[in-house]
Every structure is written in structure tokens, then in C-alpha cells.
N, C-alpha and C. Protein backbone atom coordinates (compact mmCIF):
# COMPACT_ATOMS: atom_id res chain seq x y z
N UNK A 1 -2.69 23.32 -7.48
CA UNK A 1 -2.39 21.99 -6.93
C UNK A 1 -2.79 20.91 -7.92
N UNK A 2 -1.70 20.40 -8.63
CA UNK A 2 -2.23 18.54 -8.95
C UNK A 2 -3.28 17.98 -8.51
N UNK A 3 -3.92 17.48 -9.50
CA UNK A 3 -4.93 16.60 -9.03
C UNK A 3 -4.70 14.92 -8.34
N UNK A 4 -4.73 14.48 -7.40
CA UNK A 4 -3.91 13.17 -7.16
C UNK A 4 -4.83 12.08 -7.75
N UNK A 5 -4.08 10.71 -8.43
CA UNK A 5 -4.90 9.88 -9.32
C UNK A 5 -4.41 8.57 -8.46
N UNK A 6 -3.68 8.55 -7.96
CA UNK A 6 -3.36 7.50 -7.46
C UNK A 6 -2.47 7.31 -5.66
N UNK A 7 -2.37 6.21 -5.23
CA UNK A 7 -2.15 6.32 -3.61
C UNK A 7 -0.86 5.53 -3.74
N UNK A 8 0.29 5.91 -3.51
CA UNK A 8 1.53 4.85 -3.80
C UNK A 8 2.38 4.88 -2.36
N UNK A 9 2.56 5.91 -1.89
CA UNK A 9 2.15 5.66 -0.12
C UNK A 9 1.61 6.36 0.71
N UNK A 10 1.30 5.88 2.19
CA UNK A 10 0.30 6.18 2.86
C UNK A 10 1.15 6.90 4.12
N UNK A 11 1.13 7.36 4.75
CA UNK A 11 1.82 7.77 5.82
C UNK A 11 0.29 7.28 6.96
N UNK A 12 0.63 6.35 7.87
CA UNK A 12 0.06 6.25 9.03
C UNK A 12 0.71 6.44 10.54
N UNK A 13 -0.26 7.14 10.92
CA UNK A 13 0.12 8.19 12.40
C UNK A 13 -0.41 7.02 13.63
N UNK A 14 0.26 6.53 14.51
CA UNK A 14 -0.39 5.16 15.49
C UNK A 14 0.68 5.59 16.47
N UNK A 15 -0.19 5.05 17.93
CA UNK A 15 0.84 5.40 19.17
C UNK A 15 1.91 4.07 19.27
N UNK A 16 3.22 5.24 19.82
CA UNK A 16 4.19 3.74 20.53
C UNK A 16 3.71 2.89 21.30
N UNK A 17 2.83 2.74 21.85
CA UNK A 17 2.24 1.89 22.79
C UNK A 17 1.07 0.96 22.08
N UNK A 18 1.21 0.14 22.38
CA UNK A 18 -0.38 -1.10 21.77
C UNK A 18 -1.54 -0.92 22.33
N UNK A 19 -1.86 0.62 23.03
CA UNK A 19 -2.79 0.13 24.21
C UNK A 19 -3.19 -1.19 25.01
N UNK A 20 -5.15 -0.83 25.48
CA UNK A 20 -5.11 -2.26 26.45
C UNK A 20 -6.03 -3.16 25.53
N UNK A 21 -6.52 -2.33 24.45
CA UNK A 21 -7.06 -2.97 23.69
C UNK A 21 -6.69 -4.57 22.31
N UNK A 22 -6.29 -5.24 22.50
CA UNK A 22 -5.58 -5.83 21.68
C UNK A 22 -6.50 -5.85 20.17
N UNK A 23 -7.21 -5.44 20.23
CA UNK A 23 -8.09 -4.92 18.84
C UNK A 23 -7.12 -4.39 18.21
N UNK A 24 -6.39 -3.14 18.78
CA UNK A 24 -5.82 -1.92 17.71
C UNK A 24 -4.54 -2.84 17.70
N UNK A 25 -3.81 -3.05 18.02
CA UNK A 25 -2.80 -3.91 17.71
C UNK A 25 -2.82 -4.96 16.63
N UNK A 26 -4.27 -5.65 16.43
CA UNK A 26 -4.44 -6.41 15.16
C UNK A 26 -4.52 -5.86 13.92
N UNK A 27 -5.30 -4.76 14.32
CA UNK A 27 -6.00 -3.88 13.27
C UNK A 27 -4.79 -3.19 12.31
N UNK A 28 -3.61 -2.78 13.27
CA UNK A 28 -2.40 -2.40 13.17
C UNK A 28 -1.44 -3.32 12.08
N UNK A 29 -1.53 -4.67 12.34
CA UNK A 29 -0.99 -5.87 11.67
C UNK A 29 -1.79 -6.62 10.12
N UNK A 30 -3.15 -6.03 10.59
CA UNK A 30 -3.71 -6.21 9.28
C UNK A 30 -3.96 -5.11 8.67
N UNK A 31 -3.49 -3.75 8.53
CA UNK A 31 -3.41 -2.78 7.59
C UNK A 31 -2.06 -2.93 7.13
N UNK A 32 -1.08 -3.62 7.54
CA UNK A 32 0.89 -3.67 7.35
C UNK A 32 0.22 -4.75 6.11
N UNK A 33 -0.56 -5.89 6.47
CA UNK A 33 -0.93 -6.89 5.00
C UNK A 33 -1.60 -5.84 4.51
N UNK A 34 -2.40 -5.39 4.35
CA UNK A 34 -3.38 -4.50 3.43
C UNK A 34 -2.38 -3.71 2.64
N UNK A 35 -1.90 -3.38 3.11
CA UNK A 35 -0.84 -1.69 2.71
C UNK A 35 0.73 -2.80 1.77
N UNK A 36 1.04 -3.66 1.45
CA UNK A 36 2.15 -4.51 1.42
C UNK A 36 1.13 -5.53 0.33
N UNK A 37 0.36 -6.06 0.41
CA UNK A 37 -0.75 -6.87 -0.45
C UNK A 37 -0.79 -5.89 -1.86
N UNK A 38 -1.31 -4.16 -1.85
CA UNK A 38 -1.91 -3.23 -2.28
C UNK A 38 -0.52 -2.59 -3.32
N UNK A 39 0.47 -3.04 -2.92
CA UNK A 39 2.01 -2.43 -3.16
C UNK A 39 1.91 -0.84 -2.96
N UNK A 40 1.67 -0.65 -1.64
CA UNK A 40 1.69 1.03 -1.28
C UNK A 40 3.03 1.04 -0.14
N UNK A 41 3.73 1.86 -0.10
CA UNK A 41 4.24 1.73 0.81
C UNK A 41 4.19 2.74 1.96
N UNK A 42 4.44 2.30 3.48
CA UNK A 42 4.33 2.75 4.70
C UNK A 42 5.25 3.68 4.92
N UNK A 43 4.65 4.87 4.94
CA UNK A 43 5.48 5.99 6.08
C UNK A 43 5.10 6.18 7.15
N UNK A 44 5.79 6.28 8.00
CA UNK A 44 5.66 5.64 9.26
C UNK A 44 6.80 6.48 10.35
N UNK A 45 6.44 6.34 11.85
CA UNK A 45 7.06 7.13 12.60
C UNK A 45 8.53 6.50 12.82
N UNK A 46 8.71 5.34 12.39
CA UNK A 46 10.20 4.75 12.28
C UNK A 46 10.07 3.82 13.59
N UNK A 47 9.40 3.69 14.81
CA UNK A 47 9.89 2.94 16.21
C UNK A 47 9.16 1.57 15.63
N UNK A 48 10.02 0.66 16.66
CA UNK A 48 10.15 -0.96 16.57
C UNK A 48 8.85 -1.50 17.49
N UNK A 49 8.19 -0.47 18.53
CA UNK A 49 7.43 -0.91 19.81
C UNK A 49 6.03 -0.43 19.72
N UNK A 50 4.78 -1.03 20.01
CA UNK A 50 3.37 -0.47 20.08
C UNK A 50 3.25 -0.96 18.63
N UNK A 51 1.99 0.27 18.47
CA UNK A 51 1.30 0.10 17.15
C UNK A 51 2.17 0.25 16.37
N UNK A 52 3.22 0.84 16.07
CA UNK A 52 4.34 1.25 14.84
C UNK A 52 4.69 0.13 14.35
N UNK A 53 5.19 -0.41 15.77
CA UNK A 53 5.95 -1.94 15.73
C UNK A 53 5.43 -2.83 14.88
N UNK A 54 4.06 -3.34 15.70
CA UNK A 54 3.18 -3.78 14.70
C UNK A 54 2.62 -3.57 13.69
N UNK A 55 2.68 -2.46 12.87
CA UNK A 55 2.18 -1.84 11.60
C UNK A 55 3.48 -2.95 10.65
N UNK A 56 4.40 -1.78 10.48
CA UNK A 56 6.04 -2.04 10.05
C UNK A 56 6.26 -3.26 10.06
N UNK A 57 6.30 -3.94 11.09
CA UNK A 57 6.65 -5.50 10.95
C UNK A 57 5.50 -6.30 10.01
N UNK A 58 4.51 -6.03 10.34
CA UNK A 58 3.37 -6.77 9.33
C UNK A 58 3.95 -6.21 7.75
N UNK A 59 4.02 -5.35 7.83
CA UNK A 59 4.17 -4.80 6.49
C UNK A 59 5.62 -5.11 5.44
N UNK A 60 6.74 -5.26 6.34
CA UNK A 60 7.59 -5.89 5.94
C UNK A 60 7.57 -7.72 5.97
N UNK A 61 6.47 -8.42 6.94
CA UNK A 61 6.18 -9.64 6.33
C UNK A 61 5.88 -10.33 5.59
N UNK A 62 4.77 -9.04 4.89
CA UNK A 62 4.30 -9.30 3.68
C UNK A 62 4.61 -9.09 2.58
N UNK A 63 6.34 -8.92 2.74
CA UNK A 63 7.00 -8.11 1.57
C UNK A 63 6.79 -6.95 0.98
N UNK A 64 6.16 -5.91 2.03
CA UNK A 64 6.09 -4.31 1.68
C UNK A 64 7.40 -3.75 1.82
N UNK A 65 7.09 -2.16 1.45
CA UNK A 65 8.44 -1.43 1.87
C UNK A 65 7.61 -0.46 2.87
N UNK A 66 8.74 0.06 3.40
CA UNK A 66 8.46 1.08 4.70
C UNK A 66 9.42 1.89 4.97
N UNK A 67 9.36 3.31 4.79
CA UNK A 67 9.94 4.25 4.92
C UNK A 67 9.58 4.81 6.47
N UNK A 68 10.91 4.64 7.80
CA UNK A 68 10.64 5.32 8.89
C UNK A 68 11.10 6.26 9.32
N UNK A 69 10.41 7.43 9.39
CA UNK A 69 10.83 8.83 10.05
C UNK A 69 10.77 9.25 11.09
N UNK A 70 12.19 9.43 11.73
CA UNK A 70 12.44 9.28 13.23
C UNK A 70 13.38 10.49 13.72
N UNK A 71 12.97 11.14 14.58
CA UNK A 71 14.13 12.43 15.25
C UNK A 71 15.19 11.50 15.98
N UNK A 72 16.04 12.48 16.39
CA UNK A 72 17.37 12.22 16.89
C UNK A 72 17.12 11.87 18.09
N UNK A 73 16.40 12.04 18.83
CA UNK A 73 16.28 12.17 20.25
C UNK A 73 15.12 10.42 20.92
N UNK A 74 14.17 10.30 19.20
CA UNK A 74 13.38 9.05 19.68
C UNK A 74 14.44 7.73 19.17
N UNK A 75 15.59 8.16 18.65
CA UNK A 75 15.92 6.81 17.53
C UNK A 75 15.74 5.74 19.30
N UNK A 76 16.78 6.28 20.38
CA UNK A 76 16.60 5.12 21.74
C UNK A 76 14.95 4.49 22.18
N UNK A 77 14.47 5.04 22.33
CA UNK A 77 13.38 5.72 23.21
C UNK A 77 12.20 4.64 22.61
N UNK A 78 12.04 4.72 21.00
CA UNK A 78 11.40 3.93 20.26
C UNK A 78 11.77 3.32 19.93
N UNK A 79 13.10 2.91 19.73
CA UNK A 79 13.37 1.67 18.94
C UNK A 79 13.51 1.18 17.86
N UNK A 80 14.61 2.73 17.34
CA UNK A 80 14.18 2.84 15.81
C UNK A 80 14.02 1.50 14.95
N UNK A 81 13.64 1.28 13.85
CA UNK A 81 13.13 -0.18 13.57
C UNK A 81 14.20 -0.37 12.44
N UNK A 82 15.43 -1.24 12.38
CA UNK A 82 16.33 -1.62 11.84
C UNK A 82 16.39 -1.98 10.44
N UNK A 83 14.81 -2.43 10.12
CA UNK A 83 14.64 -3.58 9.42
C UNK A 83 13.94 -2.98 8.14
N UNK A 84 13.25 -1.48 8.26
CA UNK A 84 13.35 -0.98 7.24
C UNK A 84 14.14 -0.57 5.80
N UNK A 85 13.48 -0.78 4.83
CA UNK A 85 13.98 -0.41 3.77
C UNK A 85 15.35 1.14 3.75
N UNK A 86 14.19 1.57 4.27
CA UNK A 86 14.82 3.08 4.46
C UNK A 86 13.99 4.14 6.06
N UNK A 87 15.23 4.57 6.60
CA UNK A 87 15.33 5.13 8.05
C UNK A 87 15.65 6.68 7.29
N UNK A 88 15.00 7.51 8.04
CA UNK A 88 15.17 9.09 7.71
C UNK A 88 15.24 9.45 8.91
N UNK A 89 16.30 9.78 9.87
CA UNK A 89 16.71 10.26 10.88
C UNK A 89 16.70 12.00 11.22
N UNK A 90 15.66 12.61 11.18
CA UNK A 90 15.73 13.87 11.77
C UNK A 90 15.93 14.95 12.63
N UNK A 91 16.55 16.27 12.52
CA UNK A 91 16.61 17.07 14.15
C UNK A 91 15.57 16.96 14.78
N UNK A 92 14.33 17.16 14.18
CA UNK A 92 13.59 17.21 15.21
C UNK A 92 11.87 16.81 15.16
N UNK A 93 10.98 16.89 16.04
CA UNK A 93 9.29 16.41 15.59
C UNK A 93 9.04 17.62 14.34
N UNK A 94 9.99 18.62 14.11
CA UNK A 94 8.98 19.61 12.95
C UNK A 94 9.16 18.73 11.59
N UNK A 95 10.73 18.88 11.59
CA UNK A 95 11.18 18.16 10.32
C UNK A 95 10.47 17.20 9.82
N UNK A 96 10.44 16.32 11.56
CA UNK A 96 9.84 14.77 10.83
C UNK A 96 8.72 14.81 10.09
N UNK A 97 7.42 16.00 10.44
CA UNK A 97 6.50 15.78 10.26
C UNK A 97 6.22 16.01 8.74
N UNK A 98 7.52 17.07 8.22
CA UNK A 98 7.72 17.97 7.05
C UNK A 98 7.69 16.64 5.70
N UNK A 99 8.67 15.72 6.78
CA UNK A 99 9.02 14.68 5.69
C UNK A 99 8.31 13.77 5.50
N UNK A 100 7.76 13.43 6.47
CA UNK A 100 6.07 12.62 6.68
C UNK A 100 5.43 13.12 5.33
N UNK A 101 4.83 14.13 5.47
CA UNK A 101 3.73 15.38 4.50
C UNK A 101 4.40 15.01 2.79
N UNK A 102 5.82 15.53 2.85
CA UNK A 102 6.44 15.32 1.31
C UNK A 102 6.24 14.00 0.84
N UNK A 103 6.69 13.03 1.59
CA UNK A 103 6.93 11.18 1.10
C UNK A 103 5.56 10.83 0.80
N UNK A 104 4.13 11.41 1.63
CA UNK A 104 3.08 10.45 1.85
C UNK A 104 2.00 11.16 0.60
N UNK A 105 1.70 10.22 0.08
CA UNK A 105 0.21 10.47 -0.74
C UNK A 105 -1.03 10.75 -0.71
N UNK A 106 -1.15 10.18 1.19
CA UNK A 106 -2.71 10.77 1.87
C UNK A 106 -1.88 9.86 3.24
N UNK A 107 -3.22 10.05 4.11
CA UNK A 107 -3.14 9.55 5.49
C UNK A 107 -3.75 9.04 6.40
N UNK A 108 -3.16 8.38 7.35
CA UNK A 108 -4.39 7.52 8.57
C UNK A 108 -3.82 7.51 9.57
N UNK A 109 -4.86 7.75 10.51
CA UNK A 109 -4.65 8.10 11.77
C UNK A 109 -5.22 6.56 12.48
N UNK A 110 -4.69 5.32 12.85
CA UNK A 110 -4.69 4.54 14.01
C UNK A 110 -4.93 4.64 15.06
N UNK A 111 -5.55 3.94 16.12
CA UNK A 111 -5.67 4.83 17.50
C UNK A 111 -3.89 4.81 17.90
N UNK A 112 -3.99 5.76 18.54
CA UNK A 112 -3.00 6.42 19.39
C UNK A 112 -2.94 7.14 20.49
N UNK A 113 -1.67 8.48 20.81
CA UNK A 113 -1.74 8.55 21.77
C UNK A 113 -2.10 10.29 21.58
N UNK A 114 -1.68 11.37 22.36
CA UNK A 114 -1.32 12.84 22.09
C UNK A 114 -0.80 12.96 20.89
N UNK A 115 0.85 12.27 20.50
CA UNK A 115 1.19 12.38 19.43
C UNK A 115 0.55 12.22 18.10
N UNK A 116 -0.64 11.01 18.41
CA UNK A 116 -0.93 10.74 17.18
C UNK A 116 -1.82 11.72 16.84
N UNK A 117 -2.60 12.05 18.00
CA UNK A 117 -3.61 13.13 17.61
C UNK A 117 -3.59 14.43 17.39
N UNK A 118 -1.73 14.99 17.86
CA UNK A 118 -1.30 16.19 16.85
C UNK A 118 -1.10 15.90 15.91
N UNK A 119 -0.26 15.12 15.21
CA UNK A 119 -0.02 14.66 13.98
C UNK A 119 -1.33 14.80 13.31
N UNK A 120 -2.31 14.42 13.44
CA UNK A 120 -3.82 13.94 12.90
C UNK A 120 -4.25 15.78 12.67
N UNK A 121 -4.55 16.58 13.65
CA UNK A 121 -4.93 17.55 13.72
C UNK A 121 -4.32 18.37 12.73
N UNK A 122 -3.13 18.33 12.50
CA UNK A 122 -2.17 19.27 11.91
C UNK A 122 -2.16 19.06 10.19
N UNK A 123 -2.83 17.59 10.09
CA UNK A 123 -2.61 17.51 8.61
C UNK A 123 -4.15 17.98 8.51
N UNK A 124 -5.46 17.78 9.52
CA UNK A 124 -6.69 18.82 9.71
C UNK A 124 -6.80 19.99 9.08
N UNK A 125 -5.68 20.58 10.02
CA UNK A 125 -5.81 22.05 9.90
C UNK A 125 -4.99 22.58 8.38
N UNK A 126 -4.14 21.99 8.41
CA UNK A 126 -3.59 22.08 6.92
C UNK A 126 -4.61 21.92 5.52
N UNK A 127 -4.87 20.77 5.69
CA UNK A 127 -6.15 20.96 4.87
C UNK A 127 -7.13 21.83 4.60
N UNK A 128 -7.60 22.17 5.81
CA UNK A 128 -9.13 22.82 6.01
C UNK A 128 -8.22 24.82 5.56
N UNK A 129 -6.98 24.71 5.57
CA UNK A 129 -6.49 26.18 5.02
C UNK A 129 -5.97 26.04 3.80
N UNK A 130 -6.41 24.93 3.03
CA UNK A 130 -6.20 24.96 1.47
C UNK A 130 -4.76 24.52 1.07
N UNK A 131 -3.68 23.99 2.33
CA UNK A 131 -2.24 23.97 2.00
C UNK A 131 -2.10 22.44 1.06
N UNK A 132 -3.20 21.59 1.28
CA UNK A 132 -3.06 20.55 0.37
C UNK A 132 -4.31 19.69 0.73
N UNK A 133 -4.67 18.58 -0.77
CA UNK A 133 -5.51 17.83 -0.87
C UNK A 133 -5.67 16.73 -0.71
N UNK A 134 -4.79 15.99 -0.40
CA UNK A 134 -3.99 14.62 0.32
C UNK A 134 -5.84 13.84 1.26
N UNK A 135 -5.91 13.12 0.90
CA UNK A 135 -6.92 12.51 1.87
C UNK A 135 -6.45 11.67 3.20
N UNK A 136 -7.53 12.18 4.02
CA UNK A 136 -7.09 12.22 5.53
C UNK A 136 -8.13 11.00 5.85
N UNK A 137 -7.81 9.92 6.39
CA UNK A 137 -8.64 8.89 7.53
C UNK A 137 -8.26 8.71 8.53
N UNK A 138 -9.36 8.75 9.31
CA UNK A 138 -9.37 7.94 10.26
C UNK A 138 -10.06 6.85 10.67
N UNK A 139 -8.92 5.63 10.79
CA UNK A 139 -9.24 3.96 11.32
C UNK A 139 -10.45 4.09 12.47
N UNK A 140 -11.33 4.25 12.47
CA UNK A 140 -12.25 4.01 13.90
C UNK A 140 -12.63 2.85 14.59
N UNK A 141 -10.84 2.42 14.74
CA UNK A 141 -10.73 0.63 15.16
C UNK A 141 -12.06 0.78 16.76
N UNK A 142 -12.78 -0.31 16.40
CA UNK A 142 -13.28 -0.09 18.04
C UNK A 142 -13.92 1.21 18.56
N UNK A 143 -14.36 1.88 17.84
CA UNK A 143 -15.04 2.97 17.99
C UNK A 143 -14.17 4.08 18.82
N UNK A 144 -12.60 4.18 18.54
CA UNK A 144 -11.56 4.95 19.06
C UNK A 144 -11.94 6.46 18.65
N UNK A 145 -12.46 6.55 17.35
CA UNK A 145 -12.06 8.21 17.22
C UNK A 145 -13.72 8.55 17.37
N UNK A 146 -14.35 8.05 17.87
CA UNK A 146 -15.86 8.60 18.34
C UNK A 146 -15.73 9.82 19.21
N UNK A 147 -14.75 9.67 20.13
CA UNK A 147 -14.78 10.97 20.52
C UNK A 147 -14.26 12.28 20.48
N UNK A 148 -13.66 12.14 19.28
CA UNK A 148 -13.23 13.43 18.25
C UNK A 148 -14.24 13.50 17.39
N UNK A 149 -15.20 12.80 16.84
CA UNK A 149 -15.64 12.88 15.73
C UNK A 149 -17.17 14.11 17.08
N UNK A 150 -17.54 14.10 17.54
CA UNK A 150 -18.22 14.34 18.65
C UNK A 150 -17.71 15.48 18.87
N UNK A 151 -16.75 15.67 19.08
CA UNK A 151 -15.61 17.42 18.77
C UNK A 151 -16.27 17.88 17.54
N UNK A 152 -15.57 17.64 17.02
CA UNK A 152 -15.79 17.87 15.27
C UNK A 152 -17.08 18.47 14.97
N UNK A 153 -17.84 17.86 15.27
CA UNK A 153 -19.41 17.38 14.88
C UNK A 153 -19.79 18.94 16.04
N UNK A 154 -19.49 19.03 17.01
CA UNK A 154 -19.57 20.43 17.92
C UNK A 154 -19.05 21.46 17.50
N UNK A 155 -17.91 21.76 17.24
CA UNK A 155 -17.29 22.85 16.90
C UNK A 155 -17.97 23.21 14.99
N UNK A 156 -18.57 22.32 14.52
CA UNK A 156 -19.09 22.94 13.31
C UNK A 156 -20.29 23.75 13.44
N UNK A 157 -21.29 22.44 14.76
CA UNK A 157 -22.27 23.22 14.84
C UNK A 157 -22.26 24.93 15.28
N UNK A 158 -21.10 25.22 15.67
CA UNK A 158 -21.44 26.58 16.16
C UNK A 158 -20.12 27.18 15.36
N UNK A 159 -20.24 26.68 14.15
CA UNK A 159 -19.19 27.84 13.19
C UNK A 159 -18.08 27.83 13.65
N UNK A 160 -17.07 27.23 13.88
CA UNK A 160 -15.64 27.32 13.98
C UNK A 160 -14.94 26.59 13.06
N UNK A 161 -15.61 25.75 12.02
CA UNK A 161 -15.17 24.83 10.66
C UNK A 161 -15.13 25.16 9.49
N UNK A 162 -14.76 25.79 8.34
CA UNK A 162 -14.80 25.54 7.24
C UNK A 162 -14.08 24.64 6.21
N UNK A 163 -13.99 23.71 6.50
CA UNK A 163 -13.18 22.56 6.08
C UNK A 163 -13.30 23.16 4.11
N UNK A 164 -12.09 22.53 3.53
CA UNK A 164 -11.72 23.23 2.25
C UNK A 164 -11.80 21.37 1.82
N UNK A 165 -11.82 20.45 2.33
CA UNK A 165 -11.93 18.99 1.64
C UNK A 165 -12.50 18.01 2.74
N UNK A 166 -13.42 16.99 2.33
CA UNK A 166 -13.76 15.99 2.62
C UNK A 166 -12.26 14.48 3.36
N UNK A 167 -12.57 15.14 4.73
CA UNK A 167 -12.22 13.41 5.22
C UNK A 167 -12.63 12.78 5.97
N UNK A 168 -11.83 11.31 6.38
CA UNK A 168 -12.47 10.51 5.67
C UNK A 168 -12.50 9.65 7.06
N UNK A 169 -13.91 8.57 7.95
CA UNK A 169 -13.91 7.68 8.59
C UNK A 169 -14.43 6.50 8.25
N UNK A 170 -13.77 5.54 8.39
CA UNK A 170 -13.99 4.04 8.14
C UNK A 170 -14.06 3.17 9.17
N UNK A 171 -14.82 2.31 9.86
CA UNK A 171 -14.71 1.50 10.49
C UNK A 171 -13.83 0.16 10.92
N UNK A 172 -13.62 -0.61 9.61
CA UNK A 172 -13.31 -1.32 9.45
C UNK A 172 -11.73 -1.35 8.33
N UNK A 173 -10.69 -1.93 9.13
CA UNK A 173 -9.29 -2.19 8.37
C UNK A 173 -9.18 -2.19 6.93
N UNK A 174 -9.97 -3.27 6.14
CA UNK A 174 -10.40 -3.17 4.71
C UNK A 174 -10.56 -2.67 4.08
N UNK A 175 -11.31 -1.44 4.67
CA UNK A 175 -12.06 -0.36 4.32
C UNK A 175 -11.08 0.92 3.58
N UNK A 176 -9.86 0.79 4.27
CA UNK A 176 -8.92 1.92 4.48
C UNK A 176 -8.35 2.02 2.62
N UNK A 177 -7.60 1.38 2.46
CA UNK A 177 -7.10 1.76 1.01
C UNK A 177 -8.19 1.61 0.53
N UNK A 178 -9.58 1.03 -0.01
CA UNK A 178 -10.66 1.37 -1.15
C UNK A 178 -11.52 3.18 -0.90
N UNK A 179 -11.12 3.67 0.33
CA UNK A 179 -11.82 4.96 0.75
C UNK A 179 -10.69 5.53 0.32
N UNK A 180 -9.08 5.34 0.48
CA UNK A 180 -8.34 6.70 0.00
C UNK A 180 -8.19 6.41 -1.22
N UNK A 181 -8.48 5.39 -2.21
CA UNK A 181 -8.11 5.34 -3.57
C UNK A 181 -8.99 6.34 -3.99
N UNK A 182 -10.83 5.91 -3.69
CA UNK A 182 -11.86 6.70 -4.37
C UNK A 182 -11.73 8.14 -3.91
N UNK A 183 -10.93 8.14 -2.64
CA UNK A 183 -10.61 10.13 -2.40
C UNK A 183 -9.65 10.47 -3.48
N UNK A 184 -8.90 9.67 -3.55
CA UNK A 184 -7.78 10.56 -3.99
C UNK A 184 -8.47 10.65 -5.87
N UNK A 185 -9.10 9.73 -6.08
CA UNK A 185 -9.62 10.18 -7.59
C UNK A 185 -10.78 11.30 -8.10
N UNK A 186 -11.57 11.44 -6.71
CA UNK A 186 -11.95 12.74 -6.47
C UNK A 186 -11.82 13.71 -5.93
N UNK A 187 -10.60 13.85 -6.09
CA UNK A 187 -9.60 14.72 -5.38
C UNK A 187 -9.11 15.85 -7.24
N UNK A 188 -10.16 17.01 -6.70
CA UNK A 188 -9.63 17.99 -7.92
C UNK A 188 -10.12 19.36 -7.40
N UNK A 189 -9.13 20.13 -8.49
CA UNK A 189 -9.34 22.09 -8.34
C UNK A 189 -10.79 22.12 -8.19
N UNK A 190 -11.17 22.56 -6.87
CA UNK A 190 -12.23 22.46 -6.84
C UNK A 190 -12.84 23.84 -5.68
N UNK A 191 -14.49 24.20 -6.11
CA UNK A 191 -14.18 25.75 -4.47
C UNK A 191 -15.69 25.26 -3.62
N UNK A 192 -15.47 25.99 -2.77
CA UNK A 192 -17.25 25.39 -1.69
C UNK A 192 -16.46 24.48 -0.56
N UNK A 193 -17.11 24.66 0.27
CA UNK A 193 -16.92 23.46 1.91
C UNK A 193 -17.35 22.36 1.19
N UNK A 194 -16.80 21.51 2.05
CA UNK A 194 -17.14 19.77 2.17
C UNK A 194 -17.45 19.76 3.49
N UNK A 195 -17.88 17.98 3.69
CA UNK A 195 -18.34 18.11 4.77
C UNK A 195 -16.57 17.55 5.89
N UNK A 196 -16.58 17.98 7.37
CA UNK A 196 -15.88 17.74 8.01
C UNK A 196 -16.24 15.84 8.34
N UNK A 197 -14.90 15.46 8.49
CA UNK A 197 -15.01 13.75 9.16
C UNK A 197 -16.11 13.43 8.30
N UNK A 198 -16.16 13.67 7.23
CA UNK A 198 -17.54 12.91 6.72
C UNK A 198 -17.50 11.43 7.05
N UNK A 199 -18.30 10.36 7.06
CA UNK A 199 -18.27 9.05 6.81
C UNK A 199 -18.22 8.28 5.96
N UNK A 200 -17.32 7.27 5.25
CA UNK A 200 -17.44 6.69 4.09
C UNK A 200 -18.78 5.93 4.47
């Protein structure tokens, strides 16, 4: 595997819905400036509504680009988002996720919903079986992923983890591209566990 030196886009995983929190919805709008400021561009689940909505639109305000990947079945449903650069219309959630994985340089998980947190898990488990080195965050807008990290933090204690790379939690929006730049530059052929969810 390549060693990765640089972050040119990000694929972020966020629910269709804004929740009730209007935190993650900001947080959402100021990573679209962060990510568009940074010239990285957004891969993204493709819908117009919730956190997506608000990611994508921030990000195209700020004169980013945004690549949205969307199955056949959500283009109604979500709302596919028009206004993108570029729309990748797929059969189905496997594909999408396939094309997610190829386009993106590393990743972040937003609060969300089920979806977001398969999505999240799957690039987990991918990792932790050596299929790639891509750095993984998670936004802990509001103290959202506390209670995965609390999973996590359980299932190691009693041996069910061997994570094969270090990722990654940040608190704070800002935070997000300066933690995957410095991953991805220590990101090399490398053997031994890291730690799981570590904390920047």
C-alpha cells in the first residue's frame, strides 16, 4: 500500500436529517467552509436535505467542489443535490459505498443516523483488517460519538480489537482537516496495533 502524503478529498458520512440539535447542523456548514477554504473536495452522500444538505451547500458557497454519490432508489427520497459539480448515480448502497472508498482520501463521520454509523463501522472494520490506511474521524460535535467511543473502549477491554491503524476523534470542527493532514503524513508500511478511536 502507498504511503498517503496528502488529503485532496474527504468523503464525509452525516445523516439526512439535521437532528434536534442545531449544533450539528452548524458544525455541518462550517466543515463545507473548512473543506472549500482548504481546496479539498467533498464526497458526499449526494442528498439536498439534513446534514448533507447543509455540508454541500456550505461547501459549494464557498466555492468548493463536491462530488455526490447517490443510488437509484434515494435520488427522490433525498433530494439528490442538483448543484453539484459532479452526481454519481448508483444501483445500489454497495456500489455507492465502493465509490465513496475509491474517490475519498480519508474520512469523517458527522453525527448521524444508522446509515451513518454503518458507513462509519465498515470503513472500521476495513481498516482494522489491513484493506486500507485512509484516516478515519470522527466529528464529536456535542459529545455525539461518546457513546460509541464507550463501545469501543469495551469491546477492547475484553479482546475483540486489534485495530491495524490509529483513528481519529476531534472535538471541535477546526480540528478536522489539521488531524487528517498529520494522519495521513503518518500514514506508512508499517506492523504492531495502534490504538482504537485514539484522541487527537
Amino acid at each position: 500500500m502507498r504511503a498517503m502524503t496528502s488529503i485532496r478529498a474527504v468523503c464525509v458520512y452525516c445523516g439526512a436529517s439535521a437532528g434536534t440539535n442545531p449544533t450539528f447542523a452548524a458544525a455541518a456548514r462550517a466543515l463545507g467552509r473548512i473543506l472549500a477554504d482548504s481546496g479539498i473536495r467533498l464526497i458526499y452522500g449526494g442528498g439536498s436535505i439534513g446534514m448533507m444538505g447543509a455540508l454541500a451547500d456550505s461547501v459549494l458557497a464557498h466555492g468548493g467542489s463536491v462530488t455526490g454519490i447517490i443510488p437509484e432508489f434515494l435520488v427522490n427520497k433525498e433530494h439528490m443535490l442538483a448543484g453539484a459539480q459532479e452526481i454519481v448515480v448508483t444501483r445500489d448502497m454497495h456500489e455507492r459505498k465502493r465509490v465513496m472508498f475509491e474517490r475519498a482520501d480519508a474520512f469523517v463521520a458527522l453525527p448521524g443516523g444508522i446509515g451513518t454509523l454503518e458507513e462509519l463501522v465498515e470503513q472500521l472494520t476495513w481498516a482494522q483488517l489491513g484493506r486500507h490506511r485512509k484516516p478515519i474521524l470522527l466529528a464529536n460535535i456535542a459529545g455525539f460519538w461518546e457513546p460509541l467511543r464507550e463501545l469501543v473502549d469495551h469491546m477492547n477491554a475484553l479482546g475483540f480489537l486489534h485495530a491495524a491503524s490509529r483513528h481519529l476523534i476531534v472535538d471541535e470542527v477546526d480540528e478536522i482537516v489539521p488531524a487528517l493532514r498529520n494522519a495521513a503524513r503518518a500514514v506508512a508500511p508499517a506492523t504492531g496495533d495502534a490504538d482504537v478511536l485514539g484522541r487527537m
